[in-house]
N, C-alpha and C. Protein backbone atom coordinates (compact mmCIF):
# COMPACT_ATOMS: atom_id res chain seq x y z
N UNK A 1 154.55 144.83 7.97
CA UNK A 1 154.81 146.03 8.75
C UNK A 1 156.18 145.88 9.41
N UNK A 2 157.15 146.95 9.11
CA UNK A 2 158.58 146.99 9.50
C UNK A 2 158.29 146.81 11.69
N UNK A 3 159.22 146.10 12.28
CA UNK A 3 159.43 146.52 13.53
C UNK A 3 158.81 147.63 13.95
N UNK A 4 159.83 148.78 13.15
CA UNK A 4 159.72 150.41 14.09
C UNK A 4 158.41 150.75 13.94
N UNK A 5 157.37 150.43 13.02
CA UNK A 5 155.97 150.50 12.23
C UNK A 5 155.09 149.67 13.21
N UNK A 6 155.69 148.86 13.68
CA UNK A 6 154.86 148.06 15.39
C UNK A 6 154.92 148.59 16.37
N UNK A 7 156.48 149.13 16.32
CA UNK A 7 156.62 149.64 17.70
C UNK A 7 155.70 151.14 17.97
N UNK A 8 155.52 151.79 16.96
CA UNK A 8 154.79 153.06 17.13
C UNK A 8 153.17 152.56 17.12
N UNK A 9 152.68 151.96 16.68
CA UNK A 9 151.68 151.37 16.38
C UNK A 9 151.36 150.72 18.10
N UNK A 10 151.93 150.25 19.02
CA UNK A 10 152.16 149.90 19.89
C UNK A 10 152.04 150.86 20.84
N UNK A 11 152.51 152.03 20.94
CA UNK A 11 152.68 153.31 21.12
C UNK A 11 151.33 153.69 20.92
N UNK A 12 150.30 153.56 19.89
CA UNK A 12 149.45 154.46 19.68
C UNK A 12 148.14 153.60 20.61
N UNK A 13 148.56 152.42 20.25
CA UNK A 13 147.33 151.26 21.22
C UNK A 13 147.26 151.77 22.66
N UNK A 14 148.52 152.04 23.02
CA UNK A 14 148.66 152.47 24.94
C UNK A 14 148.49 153.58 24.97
N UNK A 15 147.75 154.99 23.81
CA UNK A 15 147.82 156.12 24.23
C UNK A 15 148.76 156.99 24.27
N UNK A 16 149.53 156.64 23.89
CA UNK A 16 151.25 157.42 24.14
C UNK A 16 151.42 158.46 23.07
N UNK A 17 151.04 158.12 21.57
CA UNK A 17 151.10 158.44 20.38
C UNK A 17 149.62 158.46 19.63
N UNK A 18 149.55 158.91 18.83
CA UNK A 18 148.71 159.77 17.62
C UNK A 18 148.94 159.50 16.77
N UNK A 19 148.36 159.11 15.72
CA UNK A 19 148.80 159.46 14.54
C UNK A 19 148.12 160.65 13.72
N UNK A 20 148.94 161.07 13.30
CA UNK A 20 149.02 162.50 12.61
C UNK A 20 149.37 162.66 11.33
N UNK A 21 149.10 163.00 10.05
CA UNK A 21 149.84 163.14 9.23
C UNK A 21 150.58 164.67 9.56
N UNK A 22 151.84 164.69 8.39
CA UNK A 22 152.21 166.03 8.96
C UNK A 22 152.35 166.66 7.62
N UNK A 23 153.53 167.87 7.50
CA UNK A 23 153.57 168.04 6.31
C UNK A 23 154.97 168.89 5.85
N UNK A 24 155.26 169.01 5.10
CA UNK A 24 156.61 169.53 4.67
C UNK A 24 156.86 170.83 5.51
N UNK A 25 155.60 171.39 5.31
CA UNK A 25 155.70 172.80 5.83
C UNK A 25 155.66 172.70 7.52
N UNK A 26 155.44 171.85 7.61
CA UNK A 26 155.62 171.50 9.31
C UNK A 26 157.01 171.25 10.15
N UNK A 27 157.57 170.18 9.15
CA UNK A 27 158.80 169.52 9.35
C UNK A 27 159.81 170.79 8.83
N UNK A 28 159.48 171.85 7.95
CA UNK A 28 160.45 172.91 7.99
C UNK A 28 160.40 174.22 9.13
N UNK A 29 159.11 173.78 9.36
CA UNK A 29 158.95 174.90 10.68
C UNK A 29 159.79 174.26 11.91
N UNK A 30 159.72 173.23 12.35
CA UNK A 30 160.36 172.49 13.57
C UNK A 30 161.93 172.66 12.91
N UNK A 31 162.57 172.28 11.90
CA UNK A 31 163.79 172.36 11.79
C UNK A 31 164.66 173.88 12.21
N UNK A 32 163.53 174.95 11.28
CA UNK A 32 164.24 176.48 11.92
C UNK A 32 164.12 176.67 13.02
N UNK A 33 163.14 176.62 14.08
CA UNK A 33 162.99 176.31 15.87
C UNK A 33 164.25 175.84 16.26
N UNK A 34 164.24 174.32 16.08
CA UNK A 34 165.25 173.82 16.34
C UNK A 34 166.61 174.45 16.10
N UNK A 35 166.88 175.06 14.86
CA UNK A 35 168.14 175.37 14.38
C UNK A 35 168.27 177.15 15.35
N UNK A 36 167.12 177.73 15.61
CA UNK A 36 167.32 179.22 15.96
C UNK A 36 167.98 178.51 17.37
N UNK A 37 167.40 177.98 18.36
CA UNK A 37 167.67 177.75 19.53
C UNK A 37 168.82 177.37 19.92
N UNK A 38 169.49 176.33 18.78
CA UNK A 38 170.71 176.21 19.32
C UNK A 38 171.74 177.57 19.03
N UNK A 39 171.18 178.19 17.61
CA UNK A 39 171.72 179.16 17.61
C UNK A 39 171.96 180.36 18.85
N UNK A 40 170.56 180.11 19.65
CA UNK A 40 170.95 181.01 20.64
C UNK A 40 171.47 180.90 21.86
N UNK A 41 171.67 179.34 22.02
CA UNK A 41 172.37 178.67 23.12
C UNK A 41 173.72 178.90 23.26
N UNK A 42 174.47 179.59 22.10
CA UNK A 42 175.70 179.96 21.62
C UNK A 42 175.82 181.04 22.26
N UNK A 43 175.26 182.01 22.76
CA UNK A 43 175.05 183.18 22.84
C UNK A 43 175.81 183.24 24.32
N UNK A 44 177.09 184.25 24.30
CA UNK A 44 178.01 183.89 25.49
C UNK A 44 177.50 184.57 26.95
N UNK A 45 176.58 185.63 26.74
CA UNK A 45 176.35 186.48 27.65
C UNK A 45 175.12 185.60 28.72
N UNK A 46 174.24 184.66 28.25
CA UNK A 46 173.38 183.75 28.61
C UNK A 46 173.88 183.07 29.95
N UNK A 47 173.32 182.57 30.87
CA UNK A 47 173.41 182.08 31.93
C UNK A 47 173.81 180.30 31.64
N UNK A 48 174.51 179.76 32.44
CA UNK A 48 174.42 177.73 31.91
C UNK A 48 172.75 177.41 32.00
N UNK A 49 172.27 177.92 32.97
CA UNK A 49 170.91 177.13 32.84
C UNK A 49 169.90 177.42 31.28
N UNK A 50 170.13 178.83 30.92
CA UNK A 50 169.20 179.52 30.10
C UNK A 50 169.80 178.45 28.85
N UNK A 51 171.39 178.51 28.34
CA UNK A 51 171.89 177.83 27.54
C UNK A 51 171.28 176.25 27.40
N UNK A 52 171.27 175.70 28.85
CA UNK A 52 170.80 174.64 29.05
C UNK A 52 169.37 174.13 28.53
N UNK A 53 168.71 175.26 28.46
CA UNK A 53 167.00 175.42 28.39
C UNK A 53 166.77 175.44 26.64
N UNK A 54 167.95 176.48 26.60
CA UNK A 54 167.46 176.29 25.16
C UNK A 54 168.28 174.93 24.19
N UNK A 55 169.39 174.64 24.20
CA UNK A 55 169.68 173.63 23.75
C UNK A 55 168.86 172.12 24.08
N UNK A 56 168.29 172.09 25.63
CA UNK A 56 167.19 170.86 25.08
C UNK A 56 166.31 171.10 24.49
N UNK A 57 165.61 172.09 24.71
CA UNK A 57 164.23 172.78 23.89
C UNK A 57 164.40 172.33 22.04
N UNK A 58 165.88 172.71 21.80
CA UNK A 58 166.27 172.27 20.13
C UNK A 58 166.29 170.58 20.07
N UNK A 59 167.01 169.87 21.06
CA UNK A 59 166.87 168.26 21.18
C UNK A 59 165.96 168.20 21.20
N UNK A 60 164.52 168.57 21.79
CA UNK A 60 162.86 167.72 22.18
C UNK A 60 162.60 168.43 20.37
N UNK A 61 162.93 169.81 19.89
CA UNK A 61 162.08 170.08 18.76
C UNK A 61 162.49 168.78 17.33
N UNK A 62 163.90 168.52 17.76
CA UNK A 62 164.34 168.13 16.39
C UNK A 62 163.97 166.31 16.83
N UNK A 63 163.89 165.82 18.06
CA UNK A 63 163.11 164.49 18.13
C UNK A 63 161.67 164.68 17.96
N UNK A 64 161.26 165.55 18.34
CA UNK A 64 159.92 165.64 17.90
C UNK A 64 159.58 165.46 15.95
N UNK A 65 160.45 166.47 15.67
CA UNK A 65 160.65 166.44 14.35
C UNK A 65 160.59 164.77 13.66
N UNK A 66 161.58 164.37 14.00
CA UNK A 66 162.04 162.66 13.71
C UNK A 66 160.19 162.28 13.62
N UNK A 67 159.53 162.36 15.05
CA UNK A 67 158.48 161.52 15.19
C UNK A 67 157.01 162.25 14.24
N UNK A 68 157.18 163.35 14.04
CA UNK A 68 155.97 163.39 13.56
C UNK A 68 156.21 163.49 11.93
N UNK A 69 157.71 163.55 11.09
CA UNK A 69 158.13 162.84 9.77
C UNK A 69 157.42 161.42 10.03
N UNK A 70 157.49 160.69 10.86
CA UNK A 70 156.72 159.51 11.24
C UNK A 70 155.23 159.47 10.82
N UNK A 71 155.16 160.85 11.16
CA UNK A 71 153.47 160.98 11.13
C UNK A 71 152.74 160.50 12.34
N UNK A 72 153.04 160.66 13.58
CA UNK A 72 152.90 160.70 14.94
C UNK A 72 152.76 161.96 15.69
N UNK A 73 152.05 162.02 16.57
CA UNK A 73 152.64 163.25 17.50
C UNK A 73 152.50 162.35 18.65
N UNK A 74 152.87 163.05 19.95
CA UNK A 74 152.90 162.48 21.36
C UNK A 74 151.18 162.79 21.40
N UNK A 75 150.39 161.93 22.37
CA UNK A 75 149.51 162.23 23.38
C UNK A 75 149.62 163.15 24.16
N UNK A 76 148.61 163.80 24.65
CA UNK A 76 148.83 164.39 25.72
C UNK A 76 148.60 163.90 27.00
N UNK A 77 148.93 162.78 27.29
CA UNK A 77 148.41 162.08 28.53
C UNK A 77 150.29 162.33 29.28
N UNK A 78 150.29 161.77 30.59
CA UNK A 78 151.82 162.50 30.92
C UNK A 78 152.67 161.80 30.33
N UNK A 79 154.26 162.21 30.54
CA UNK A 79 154.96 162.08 29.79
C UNK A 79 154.75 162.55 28.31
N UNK A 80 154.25 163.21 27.95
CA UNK A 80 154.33 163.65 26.13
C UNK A 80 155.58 163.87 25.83
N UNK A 81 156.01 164.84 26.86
CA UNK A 81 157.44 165.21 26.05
C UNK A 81 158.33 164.21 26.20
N UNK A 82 158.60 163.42 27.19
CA UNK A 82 159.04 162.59 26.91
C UNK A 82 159.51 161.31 26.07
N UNK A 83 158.45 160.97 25.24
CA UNK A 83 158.39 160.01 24.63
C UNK A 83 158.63 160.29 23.18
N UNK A 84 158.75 161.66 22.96
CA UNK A 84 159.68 161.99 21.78
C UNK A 84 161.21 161.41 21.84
N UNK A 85 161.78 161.28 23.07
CA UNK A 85 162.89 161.08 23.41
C UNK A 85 163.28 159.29 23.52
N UNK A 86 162.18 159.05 23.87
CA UNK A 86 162.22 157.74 24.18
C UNK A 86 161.99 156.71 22.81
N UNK A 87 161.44 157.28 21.87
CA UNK A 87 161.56 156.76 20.33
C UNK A 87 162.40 157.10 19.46
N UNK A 88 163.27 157.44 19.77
CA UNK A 88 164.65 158.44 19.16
C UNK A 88 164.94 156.98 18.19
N UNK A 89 165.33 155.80 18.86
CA UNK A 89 165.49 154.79 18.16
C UNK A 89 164.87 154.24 17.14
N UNK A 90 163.65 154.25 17.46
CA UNK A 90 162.43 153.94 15.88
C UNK A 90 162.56 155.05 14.71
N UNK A 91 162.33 156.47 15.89
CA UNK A 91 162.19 157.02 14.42
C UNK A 91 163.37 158.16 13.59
N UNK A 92 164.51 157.90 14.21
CA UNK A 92 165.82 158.44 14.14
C UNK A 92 166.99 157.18 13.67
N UNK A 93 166.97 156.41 13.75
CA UNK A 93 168.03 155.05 14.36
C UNK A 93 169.10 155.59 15.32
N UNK A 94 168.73 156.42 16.35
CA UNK A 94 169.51 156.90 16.97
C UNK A 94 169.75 155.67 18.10
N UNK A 95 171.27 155.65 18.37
CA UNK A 95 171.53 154.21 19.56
C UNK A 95 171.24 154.82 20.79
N UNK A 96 170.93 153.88 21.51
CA UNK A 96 170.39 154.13 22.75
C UNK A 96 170.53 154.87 23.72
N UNK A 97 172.05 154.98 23.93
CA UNK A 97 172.79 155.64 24.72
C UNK A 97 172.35 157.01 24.47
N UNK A 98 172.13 157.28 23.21
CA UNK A 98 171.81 158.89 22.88
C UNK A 98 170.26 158.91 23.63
N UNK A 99 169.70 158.36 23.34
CA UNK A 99 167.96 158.81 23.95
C UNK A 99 168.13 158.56 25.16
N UNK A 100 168.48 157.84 26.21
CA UNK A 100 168.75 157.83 27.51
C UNK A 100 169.63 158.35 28.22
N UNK A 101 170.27 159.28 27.22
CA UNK A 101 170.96 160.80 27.63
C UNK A 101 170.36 162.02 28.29
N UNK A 102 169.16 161.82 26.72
CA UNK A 102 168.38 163.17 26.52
C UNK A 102 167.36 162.55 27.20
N UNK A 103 166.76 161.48 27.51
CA UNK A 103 165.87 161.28 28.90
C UNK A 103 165.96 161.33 30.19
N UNK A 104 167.39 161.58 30.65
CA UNK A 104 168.04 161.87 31.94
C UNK A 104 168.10 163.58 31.63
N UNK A 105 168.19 164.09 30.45
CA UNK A 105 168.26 165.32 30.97
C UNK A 105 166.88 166.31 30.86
N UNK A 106 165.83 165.43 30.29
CA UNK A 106 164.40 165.52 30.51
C UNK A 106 164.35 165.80 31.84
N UNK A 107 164.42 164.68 32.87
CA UNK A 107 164.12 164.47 33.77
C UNK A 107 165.18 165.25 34.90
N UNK A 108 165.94 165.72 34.81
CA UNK A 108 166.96 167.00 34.66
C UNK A 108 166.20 168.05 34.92
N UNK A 109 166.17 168.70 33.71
CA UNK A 109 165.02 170.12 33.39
C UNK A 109 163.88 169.88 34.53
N UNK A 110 163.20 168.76 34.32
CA UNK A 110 161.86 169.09 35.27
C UNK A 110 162.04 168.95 36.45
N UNK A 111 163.20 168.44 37.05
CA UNK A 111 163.40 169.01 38.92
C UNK A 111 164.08 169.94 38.66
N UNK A 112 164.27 170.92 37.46
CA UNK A 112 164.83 171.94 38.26
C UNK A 112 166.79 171.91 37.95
N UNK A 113 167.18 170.75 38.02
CA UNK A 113 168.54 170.64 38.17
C UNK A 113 169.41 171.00 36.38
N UNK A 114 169.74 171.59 36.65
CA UNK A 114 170.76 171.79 34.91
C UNK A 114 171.94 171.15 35.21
């Protein structure tokens, strides 16, 4: 079993994660979500926060995406949405700096602050 294949596995022992199979037609539904939103984050007449709302909304869809190609979904215990973000590395090879971006601006969105 690869690392990232422990580390989710690890993930699923503490509740955090699911395993799920998923399916093509799934992973193409999350990609157009993802892709409309940023599309509309573009949109000049929009407020910074609304822009703000929807461009993470496309980051959590398209890490989400990453994790359930995994064949995972989050738990629903707290933090769910979070921990799409927080595996960016397993199931993206995204470097760190990037997921503890988009986990500061998680945590951003939910006080409120853009």
């Amino acid at each position: 079993m690869s690392s990232s294949a422990k580390n989710l596995e690890n993930l699923v022992r503490a509740k955090l994660l699911k395993p799920e199979p998923t399916s093509k037609q799934e992973i193409t539904r999350l990609l157009a979500s993802a892709e409309e939103q940023l599309h509309d984050s573009r949109t000049a007449s929009l407020s910074a926060s609304s822009k703000f709302a929807l461009a993470y909304n496309a980051a959590h869809v398209l890490a989400l995406t990453a994790l359930r190609a995994e064949g995972h979904r989050p738990s629903t215990a707290m933090g769910h949405r979070k921990i799409v973000f927080q595996v960016l590395e397993t199931t993206a090879g995204a470097e760190p700096k990037l997921w503890r971006a988009l986990d500061r601006y998680h945590d951003r969105r939910n006080a409120g602050r853009v």
